[in-house]
PDB file of N, CA and C in Angstrom:
ATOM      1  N   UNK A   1      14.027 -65.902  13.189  1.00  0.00           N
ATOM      2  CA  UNK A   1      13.557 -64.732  13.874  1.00  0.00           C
ATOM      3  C   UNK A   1      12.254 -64.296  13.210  1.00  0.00           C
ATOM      4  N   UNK A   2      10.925 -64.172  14.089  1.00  0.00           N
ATOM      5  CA  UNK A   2      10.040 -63.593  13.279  1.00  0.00           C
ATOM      6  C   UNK A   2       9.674 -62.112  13.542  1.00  0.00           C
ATOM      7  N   UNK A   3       8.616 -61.999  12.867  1.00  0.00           N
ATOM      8  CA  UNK A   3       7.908 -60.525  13.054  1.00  0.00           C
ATOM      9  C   UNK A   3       7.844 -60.157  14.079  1.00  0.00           C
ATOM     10  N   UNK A   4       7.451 -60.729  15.203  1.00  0.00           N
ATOM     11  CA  UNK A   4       7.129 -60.113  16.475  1.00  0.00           C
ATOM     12  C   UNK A   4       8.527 -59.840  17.425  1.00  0.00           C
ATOM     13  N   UNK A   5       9.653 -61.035  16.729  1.00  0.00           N
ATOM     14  CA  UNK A   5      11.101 -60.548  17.823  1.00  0.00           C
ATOM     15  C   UNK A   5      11.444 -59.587  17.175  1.00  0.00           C
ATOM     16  N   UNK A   6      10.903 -59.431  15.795  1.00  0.00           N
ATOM     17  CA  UNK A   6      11.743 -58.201  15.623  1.00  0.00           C
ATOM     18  C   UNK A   6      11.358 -56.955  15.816  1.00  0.00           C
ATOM     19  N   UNK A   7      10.154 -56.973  15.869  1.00  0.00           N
ATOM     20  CA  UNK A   7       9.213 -55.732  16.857  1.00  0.00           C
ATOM     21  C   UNK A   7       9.832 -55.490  17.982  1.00  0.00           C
ATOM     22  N   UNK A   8       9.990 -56.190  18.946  1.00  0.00           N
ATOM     23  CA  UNK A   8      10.549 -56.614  20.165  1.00  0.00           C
ATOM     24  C   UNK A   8      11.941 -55.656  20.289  1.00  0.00           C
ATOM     25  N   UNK A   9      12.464 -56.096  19.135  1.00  0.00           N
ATOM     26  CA  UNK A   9      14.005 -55.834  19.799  1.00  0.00           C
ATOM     27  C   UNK A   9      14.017 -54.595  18.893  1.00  0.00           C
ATOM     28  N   UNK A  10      12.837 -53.819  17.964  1.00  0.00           N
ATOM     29  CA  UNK A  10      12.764 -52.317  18.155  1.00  0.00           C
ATOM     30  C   UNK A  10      12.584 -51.614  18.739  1.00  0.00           C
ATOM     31  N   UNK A  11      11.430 -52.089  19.485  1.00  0.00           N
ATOM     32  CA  UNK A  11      11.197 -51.011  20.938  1.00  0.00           C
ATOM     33  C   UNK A  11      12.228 -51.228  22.102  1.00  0.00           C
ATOM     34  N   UNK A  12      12.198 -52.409  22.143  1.00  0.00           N
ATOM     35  CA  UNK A  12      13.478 -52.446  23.001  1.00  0.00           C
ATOM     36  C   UNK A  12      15.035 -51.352  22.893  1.00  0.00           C
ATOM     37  N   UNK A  13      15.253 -51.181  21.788  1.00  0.00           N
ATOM     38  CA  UNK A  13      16.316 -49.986  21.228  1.00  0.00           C
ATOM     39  C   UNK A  13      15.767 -49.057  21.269  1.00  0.00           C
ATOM     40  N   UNK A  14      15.004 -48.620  21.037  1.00  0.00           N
ATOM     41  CA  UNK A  14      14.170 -47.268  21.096  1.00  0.00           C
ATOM     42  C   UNK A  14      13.983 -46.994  22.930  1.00  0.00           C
ATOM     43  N   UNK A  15      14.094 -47.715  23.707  1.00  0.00           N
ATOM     44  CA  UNK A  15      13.755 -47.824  25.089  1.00  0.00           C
ATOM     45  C   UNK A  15      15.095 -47.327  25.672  1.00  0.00           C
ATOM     46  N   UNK A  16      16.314 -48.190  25.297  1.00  0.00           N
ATOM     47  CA  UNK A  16      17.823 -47.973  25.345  1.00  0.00           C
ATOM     48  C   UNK A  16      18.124 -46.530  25.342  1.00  0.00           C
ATOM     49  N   UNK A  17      17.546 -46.101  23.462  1.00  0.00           N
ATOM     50  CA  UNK A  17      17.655 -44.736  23.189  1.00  0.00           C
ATOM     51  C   UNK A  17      17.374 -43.635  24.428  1.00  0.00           C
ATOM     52  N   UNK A  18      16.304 -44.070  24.307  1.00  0.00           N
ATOM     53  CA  UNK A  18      15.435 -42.745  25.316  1.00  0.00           C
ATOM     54  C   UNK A  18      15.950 -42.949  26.689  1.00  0.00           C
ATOM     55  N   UNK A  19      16.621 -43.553  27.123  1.00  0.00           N
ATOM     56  CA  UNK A  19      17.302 -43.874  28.332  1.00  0.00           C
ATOM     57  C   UNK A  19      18.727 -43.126  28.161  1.00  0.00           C
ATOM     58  N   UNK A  20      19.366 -43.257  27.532  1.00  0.00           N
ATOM     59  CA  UNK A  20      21.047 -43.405  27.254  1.00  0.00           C
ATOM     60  C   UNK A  20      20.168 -41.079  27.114  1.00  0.00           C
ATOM     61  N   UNK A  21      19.411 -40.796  26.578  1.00  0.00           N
ATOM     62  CA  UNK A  21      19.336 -39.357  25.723  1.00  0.00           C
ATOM     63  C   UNK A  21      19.169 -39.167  27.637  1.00  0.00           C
ATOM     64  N   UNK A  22      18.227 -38.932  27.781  1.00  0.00           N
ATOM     65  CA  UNK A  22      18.099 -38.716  29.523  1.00  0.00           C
ATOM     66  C   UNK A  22      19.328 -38.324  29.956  1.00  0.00           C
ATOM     67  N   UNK A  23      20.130 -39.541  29.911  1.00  0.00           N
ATOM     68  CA  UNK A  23      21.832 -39.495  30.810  1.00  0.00           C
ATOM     69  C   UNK A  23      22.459 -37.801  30.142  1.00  0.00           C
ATOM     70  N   UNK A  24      21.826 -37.390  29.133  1.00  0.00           N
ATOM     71  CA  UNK A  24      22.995 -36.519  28.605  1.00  0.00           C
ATOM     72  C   UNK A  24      22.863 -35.093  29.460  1.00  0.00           C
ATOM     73  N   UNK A  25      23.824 -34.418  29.564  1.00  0.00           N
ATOM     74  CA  UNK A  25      24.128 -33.339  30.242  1.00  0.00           C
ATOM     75  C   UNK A  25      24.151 -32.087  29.395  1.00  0.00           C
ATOM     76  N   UNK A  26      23.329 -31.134  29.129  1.00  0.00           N
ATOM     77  CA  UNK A  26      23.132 -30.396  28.031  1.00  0.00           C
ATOM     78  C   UNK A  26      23.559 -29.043  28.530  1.00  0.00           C
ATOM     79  N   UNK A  27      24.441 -28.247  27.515  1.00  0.00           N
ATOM     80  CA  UNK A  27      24.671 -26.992  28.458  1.00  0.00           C
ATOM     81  C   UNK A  27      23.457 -25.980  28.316  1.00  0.00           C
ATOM     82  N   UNK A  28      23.746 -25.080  29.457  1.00  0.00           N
ATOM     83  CA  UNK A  28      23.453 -23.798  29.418  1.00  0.00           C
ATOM     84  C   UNK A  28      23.253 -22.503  28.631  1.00  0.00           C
ATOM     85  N   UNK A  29      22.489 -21.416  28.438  1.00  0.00           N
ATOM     86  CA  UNK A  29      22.856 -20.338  27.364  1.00  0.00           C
ATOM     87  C   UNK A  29      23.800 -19.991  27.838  1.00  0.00           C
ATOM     88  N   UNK A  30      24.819 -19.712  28.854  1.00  0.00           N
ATOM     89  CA  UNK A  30      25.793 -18.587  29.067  1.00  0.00           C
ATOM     90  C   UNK A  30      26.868 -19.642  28.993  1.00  0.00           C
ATOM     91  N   UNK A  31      26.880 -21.026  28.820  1.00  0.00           N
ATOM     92  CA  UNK A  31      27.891 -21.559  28.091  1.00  0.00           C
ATOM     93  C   UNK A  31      28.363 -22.057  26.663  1.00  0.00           C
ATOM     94  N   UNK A  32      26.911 -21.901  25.887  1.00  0.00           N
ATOM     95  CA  UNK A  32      26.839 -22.325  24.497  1.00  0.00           C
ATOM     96  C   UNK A  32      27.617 -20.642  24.016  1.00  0.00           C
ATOM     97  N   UNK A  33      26.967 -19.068  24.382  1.00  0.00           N
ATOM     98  CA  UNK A  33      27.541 -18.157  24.180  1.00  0.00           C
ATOM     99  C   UNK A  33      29.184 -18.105  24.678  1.00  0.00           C
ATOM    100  N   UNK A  34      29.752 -18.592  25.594  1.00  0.00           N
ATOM    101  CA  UNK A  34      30.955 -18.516  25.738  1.00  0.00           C
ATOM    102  C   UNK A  34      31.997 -19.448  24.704  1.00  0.00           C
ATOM    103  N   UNK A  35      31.581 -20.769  24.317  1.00  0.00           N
ATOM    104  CA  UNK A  35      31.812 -21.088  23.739  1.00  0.00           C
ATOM    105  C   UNK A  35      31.953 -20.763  22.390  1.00  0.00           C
ATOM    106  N   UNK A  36      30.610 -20.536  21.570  1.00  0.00           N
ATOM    107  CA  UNK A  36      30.479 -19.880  20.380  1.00  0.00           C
ATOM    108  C   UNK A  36      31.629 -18.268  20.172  1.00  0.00           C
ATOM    109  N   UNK A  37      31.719 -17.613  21.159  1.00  0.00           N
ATOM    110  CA  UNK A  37      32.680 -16.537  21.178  1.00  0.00           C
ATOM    111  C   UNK A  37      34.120 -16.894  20.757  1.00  0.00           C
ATOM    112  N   UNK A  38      34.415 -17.929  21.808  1.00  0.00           N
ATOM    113  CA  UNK A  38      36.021 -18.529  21.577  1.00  0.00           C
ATOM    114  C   UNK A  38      36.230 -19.180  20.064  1.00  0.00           C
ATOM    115  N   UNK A  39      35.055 -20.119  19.801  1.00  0.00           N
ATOM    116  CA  UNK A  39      35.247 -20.644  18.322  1.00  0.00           C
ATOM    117  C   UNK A  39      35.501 -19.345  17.481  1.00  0.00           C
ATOM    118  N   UNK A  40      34.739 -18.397  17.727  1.00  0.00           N
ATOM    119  CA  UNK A  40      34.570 -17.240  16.512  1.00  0.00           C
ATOM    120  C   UNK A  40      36.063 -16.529  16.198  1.00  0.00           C
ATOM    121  N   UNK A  41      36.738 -16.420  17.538  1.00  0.00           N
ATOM    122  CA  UNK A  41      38.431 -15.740  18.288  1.00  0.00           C
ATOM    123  C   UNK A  41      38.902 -16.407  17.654  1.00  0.00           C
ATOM    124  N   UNK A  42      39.088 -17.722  17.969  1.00  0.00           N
ATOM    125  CA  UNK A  42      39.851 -18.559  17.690  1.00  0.00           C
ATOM    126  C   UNK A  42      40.021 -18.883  16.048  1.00  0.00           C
ATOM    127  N   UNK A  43      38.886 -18.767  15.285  1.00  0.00           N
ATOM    128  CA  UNK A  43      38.802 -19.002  14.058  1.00  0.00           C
ATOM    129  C   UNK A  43      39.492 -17.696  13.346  1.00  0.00           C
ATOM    130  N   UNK A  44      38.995 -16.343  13.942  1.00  0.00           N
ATOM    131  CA  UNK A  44      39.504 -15.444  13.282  1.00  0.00           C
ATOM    132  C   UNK A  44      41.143 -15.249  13.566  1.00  0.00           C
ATOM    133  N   UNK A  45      41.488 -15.826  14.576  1.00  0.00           N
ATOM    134  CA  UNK A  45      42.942 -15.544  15.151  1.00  0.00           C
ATOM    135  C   UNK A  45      43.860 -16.735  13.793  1.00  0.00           C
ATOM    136  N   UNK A  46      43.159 -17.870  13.709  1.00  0.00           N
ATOM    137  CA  UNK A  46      43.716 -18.898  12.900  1.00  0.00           C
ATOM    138  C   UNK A  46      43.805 -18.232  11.549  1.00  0.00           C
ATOM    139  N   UNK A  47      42.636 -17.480  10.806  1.00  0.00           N
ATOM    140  CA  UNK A  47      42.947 -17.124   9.407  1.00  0.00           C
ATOM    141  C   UNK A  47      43.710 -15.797   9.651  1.00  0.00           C
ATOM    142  N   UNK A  48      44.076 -15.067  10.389  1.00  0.00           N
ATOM    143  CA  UNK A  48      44.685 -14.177  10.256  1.00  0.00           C
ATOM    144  C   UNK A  48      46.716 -14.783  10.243  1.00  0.00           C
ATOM    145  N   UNK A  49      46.587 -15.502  11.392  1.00  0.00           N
ATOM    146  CA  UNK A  49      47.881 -17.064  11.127  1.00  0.00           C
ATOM    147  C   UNK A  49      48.360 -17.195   9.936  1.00  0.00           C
ATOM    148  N   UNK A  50      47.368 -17.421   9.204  1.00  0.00           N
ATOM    149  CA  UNK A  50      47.593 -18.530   7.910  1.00  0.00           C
ATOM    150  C   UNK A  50      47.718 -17.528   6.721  1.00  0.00           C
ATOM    151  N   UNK A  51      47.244 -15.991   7.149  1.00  0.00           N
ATOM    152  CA  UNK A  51      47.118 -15.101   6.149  1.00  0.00           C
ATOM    153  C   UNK A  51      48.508 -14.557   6.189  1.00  0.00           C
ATOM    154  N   UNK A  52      49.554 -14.964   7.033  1.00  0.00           N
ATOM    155  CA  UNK A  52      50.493 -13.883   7.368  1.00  0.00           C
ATOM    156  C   UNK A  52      51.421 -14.923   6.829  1.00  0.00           C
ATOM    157  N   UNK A  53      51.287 -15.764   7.746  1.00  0.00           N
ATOM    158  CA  UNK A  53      52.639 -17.137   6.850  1.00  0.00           C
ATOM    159  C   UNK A  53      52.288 -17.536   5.280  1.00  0.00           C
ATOM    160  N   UNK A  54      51.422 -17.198   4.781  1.00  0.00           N
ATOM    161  CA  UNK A  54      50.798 -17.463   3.111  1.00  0.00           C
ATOM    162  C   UNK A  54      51.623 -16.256   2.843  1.00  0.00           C
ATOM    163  N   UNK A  55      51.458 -15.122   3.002  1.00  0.00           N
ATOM    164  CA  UNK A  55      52.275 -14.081   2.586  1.00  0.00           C
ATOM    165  C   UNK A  55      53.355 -14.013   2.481  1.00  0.00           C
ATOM    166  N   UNK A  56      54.367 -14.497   3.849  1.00  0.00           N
ATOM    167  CA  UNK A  56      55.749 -14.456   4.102  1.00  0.00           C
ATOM    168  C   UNK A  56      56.049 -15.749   3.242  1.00  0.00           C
ATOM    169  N   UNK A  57      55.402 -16.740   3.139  1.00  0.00           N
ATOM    170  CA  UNK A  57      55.793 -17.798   1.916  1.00  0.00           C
ATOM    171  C   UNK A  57      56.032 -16.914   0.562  1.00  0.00           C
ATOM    172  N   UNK A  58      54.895 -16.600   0.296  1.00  0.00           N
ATOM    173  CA  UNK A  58      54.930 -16.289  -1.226  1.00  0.00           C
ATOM    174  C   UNK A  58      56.177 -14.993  -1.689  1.00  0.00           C
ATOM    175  N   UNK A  59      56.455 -14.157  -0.411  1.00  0.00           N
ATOM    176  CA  UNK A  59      57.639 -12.780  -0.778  1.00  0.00           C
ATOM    177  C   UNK A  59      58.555 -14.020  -0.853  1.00  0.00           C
ATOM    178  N   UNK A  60      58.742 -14.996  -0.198  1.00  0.00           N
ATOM    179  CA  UNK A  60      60.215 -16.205   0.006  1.00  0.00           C
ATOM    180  C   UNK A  60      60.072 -16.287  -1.364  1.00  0.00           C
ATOM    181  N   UNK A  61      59.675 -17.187  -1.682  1.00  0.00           N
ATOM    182  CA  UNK A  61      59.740 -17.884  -3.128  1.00  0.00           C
ATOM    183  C   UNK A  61      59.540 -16.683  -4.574  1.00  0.00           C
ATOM    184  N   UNK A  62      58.696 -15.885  -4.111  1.00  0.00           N
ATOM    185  CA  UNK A  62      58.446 -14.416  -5.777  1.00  0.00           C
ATOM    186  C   UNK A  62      60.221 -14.097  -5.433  1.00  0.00           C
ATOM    187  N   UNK A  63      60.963 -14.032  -3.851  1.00  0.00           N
ATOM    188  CA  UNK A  63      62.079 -13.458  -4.149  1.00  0.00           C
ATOM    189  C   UNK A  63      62.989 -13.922  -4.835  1.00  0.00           C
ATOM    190  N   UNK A  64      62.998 -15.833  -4.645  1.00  0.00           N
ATOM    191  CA  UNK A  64      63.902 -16.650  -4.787  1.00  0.00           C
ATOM    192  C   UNK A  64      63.636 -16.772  -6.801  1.00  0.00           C
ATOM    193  N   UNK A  65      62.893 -17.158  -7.304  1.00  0.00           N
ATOM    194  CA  UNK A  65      62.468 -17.223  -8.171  1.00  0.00           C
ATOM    195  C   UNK A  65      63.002 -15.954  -8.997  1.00  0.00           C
ATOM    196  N   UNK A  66      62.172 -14.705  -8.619  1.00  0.00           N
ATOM    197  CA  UNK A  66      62.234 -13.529  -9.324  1.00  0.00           C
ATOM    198  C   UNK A  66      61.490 -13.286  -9.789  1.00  0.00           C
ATOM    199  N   UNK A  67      60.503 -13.511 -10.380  1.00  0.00           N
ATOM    200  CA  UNK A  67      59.481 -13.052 -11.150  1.00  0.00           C
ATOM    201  C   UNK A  67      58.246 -12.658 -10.581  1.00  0.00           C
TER     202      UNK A  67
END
């Protein structure tokens, strides 16, 4: 393989690239904001989850234990 196929079959990928990026379907602002909202819910709904069963663990076991 020399220098020039391999020139070749860079632009050639780079051609692919810029073809295949085209195809993509990019959202909207009023869907990146809807989205970003639910992650934010959803994240705060999860540590509040994990804050409550961490708790009810730890009264289980400080009870079982005793100390």
């Amino acid at each position: 393989m020399g220098a020039v196929s391999g020139i070749k079959r860079f632009f050639g990928f780079i051609g692919e690239v810029k073809n295949e990026v085209e195809k993509i379907s990019w959202p909207g602002k009023q869907e990146i904001i809807i989205t970003t909202v639910v992650v934010f819910i959803l994240a705060l709904l999860a540590s509040v989850f994990f804050s409550v069963v961490d708790t009810v663990i730890y009264r289980i076991v400080h009870s079982v234990v005793g100390r």
